[in-house]
C-alpha atoms as a PDB file:
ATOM      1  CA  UNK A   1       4.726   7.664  -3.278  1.00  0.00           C
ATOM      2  CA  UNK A   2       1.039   6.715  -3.536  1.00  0.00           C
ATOM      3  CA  UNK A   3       1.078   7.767  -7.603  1.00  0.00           C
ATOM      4  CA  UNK A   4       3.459   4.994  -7.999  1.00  0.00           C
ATOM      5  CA  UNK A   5       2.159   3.504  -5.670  1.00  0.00           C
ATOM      6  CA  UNK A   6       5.510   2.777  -4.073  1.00  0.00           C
ATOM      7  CA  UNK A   7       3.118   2.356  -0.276  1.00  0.00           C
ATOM      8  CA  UNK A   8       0.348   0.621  -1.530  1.00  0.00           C
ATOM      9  CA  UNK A   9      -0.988   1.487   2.268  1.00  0.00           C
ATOM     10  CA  UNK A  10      -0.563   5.250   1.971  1.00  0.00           C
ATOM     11  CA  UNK A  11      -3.547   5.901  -0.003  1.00  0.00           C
ATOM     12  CA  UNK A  12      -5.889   5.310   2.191  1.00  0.00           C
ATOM     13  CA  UNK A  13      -4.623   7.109   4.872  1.00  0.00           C
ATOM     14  CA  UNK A  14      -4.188  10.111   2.545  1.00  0.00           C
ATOM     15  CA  UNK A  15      -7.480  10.270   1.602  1.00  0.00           C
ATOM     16  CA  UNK A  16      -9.088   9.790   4.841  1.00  0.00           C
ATOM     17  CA  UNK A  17      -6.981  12.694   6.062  1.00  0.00           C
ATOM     18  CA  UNK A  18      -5.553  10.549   8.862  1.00  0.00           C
ATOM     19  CA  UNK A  19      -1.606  11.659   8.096  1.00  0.00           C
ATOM     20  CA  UNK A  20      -0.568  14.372  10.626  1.00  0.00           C
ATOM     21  CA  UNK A  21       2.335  16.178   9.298  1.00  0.00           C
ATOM     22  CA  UNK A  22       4.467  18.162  11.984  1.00  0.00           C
ATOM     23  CA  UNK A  23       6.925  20.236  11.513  1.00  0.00           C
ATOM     24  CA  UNK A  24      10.205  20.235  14.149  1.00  0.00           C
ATOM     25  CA  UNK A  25      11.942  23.383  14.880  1.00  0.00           C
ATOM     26  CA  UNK A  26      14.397  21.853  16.302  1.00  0.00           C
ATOM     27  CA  UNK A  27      18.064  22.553  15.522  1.00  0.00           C
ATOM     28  CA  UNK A  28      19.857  19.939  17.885  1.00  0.00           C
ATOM     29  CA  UNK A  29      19.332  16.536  18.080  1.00  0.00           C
ATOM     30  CA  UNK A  30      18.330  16.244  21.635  1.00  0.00           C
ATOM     31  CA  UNK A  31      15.350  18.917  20.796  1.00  0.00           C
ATOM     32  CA  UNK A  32      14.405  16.588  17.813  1.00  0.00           C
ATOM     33  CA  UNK A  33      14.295  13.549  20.244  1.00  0.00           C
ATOM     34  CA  UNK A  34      11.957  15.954  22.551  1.00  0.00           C
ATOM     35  CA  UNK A  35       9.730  16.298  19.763  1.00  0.00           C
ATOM     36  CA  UNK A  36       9.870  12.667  18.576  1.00  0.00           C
ATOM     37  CA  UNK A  37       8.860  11.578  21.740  1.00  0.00           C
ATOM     38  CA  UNK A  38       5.781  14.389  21.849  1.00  0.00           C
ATOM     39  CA  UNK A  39       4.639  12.987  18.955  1.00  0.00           C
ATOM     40  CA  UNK A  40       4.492   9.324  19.727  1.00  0.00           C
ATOM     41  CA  UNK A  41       2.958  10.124  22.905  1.00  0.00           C
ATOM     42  CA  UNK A  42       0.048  11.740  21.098  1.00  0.00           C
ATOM     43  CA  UNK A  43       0.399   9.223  18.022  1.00  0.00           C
ATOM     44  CA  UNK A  44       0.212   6.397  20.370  1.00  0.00           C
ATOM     45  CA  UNK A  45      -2.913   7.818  22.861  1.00  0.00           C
ATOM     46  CA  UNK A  46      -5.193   9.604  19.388  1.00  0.00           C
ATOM     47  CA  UNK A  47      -7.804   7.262  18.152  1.00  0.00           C
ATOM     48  CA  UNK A  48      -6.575   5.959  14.873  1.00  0.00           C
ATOM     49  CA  UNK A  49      -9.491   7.278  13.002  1.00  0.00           C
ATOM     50  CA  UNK A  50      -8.189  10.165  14.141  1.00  0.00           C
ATOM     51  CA  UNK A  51      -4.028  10.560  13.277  1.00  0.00           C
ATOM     52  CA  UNK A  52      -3.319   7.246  12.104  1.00  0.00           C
ATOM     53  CA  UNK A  53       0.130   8.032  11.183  1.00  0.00           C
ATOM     54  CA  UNK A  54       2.763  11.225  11.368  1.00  0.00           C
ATOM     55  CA  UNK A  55       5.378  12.583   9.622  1.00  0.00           C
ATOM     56  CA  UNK A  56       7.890  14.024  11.497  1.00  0.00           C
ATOM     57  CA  UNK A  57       9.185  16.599   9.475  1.00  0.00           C
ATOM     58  CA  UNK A  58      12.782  18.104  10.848  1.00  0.00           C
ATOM     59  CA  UNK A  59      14.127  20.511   8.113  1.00  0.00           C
ATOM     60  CA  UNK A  60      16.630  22.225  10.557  1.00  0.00           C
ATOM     61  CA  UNK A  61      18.527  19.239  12.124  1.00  0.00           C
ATOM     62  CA  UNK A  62      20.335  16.061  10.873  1.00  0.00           C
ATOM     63  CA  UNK A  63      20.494  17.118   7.483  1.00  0.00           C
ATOM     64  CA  UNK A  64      23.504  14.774   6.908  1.00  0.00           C
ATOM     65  CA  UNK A  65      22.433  11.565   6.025  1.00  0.00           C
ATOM     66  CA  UNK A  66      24.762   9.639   8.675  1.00  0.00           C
ATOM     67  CA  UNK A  67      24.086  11.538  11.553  1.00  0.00           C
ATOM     68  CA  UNK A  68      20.435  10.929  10.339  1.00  0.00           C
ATOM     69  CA  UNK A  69      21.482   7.408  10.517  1.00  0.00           C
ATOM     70  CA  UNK A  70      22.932   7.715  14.091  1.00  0.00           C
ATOM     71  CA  UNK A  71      20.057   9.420  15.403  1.00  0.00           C
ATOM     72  CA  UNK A  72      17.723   5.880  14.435  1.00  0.00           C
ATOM     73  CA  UNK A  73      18.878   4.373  16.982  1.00  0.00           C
ATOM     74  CA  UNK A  74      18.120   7.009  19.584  1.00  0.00           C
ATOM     75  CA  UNK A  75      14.949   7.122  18.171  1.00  0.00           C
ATOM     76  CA  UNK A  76      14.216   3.477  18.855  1.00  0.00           C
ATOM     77  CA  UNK A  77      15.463   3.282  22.089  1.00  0.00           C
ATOM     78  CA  UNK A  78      13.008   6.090  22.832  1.00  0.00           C
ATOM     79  CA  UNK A  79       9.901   4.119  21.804  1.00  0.00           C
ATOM     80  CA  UNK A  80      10.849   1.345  24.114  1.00  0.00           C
ATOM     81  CA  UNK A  81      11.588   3.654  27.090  1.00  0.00           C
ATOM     82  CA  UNK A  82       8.065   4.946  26.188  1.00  0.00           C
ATOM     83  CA  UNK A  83       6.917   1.434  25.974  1.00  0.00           C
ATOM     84  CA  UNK A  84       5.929   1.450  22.561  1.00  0.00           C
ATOM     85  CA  UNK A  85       7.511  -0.693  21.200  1.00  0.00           C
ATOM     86  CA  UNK A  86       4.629  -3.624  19.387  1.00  0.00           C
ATOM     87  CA  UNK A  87       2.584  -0.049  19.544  1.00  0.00           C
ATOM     88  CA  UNK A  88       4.352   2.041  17.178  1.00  0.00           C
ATOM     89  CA  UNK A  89       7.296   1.520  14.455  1.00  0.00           C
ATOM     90  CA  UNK A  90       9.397   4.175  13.105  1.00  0.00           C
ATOM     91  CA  UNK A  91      10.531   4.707   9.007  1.00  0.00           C
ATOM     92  CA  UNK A  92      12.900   6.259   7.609  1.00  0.00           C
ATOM     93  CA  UNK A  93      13.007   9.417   4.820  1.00  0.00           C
ATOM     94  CA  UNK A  94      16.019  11.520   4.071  1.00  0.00           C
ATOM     95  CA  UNK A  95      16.939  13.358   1.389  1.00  0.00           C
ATOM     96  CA  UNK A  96      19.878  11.623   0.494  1.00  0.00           C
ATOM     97  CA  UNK A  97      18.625   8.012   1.449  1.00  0.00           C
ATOM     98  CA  UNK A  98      20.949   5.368   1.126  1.00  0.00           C
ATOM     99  CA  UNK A  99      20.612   1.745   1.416  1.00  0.00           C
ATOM    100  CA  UNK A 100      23.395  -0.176   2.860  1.00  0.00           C
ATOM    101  CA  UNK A 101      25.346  -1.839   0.094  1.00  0.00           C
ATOM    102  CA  UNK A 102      24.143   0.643  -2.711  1.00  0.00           C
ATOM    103  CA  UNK A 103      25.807   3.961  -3.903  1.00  0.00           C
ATOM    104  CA  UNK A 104      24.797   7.289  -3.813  1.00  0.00           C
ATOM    105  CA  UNK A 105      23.202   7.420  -7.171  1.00  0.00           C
ATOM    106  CA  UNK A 106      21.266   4.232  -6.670  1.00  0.00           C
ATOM    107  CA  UNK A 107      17.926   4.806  -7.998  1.00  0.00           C
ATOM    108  CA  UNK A 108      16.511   2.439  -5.525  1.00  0.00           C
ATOM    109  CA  UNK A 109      17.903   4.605  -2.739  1.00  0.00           C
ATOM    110  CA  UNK A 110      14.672   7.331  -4.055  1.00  0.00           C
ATOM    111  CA  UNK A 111      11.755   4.895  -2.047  1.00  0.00           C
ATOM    112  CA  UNK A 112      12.808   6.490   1.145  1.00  0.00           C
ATOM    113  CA  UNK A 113      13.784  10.024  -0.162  1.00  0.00           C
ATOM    114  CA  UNK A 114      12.209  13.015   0.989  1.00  0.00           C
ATOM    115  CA  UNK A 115      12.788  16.203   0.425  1.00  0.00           C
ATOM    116  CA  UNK A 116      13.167  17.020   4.117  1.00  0.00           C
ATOM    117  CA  UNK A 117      14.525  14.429   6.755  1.00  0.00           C
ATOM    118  CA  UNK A 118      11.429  13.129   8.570  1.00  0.00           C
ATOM    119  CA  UNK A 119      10.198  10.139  10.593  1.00  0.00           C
ATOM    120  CA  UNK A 120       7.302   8.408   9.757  1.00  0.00           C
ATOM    121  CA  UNK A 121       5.898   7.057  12.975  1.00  0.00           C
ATOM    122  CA  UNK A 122       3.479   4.017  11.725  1.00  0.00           C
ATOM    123  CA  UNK A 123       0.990   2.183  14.183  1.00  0.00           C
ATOM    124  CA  UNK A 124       1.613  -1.366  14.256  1.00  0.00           C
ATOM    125  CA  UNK A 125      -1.650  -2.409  13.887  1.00  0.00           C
ATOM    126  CA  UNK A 126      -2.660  -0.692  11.074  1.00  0.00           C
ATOM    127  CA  UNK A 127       0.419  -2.161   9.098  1.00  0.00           C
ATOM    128  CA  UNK A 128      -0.534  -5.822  10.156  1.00  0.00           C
ATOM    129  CA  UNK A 129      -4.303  -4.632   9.050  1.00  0.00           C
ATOM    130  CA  UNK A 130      -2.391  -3.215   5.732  1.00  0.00           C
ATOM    131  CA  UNK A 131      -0.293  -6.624   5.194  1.00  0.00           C
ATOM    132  CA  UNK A 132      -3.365  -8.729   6.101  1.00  0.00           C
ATOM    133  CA  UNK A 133      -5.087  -7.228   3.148  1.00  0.00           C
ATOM    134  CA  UNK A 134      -1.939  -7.124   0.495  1.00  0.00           C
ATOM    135  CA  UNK A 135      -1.208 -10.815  -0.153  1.00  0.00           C
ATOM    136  CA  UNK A 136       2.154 -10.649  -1.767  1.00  0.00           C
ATOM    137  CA  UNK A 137       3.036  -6.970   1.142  1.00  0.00           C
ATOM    138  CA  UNK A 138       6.800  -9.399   1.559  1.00  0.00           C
ATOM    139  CA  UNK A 139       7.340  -8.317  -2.574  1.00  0.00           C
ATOM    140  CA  UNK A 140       6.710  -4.706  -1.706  1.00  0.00           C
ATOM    141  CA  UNK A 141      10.715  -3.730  -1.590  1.00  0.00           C
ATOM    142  CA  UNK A 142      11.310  -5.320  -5.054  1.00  0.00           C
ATOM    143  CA  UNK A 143       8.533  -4.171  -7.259  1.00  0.00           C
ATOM    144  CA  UNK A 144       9.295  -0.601  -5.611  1.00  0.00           C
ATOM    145  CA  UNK A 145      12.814  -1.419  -7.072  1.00  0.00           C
ATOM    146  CA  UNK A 146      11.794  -2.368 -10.343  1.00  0.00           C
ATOM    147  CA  UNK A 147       9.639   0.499 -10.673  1.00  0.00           C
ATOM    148  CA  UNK A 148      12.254   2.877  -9.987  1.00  0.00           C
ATOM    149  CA  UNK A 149      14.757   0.734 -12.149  1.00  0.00           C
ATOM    150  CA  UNK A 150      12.380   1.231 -14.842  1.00  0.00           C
ATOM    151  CA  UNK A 151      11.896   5.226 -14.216  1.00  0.00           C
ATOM    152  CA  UNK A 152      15.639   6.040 -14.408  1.00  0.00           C
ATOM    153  CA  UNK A 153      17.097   8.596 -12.100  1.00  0.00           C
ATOM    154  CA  UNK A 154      15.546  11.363 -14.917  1.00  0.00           C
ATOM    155  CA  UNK A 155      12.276   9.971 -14.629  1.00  0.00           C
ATOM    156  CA  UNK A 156      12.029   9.692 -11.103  1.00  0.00           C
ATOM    157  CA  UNK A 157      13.047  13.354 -10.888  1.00  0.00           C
ATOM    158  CA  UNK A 158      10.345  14.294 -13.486  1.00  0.00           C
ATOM    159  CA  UNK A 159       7.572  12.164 -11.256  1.00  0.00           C
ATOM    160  CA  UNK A 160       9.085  13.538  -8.029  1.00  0.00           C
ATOM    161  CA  UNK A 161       9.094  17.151  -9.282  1.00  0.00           C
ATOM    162  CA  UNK A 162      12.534  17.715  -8.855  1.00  0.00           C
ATOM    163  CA  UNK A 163      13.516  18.152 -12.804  1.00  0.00           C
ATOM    164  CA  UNK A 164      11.602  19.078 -15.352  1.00  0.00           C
ATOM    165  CA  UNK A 165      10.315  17.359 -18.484  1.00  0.00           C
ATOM    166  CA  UNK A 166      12.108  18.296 -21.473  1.00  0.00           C
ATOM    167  CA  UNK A 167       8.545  18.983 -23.136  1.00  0.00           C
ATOM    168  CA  UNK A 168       7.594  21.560 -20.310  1.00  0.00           C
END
């Protein structure tokens, strides 16, 4: 992601050491929702030069991409019963991504593959900050699809570490 730079916003909070990554235990998806609403709670009252993002990480639950799907809108209906909606914004990472109208073996489906199936919770602020600074942030998408056009599905999975060179 930020080697690509695929997020041309994720570097910074990298290096500042402002992701917090947490990891669900949960195996249902009403325990998930518990724990997605935990963290916005806390992602939503930290100082952002604190956590200015999360990952939600849920290895155990939702591992099929269209329950994964489902669950979305659960999750957004939970940040506006929280009232965060304008606070926070949720994205999307699954292992087996797909875009509505692509297939399966898109390569452009790989910008929001993970190898777990998380939710990034994003303040709103700090992407208008993000866009304010990235003039052309609307032409994100397709250079992230040219990129990946370019790479192949083999050279994705040699950046992403998920196949190995043929020199290694």
């Amino acid at each position: 992601m930020i080697g690509l730079n695929l997020c041309p916003f994720a570097k910074a909070v990298y290096v500042h050491d402002r992701i917090r990554y947490a990891v669900s235990e949960a195996e249902s998806a009403e325990a998930l929702l518990d724990d997605l609403e935990r963290e916005m709670k806390l992602l939503a009252a930290a100082s952002a030069r604190e956590i200015d993002t999360t990952l939600l990480i849920h290895p155990r639950v939702l591992g099929v991409f269209l329950d994964y799907n489902d669950f979305l809108g659960v999750a957004d209906n939970a940040l506006a019963r929280l009232g965060l909606e304008g606070v926070l914004q949720i994205a999307s990472f699954h292992p087996a991504y797909q875009f509505a109208g692509t297939s399966p073996d898109d390569v452009t489906n790989c910008t929001n593959r993970s190898p777990f199936p998380m939710l990034h919770l994003l303040r709103e602020e700090s992407i208008e900050r993000a866009i304010s600074g990235a003039p052309e942030a609307e032409d994100i998408y397709q250079r992230n699809a040219e990129t990946l056009r370019r790479l192949g599905v083999s050279g994705w999975e040699i950046v992403a570490g998920t196949k190995r060179s043929s020199r290694s």
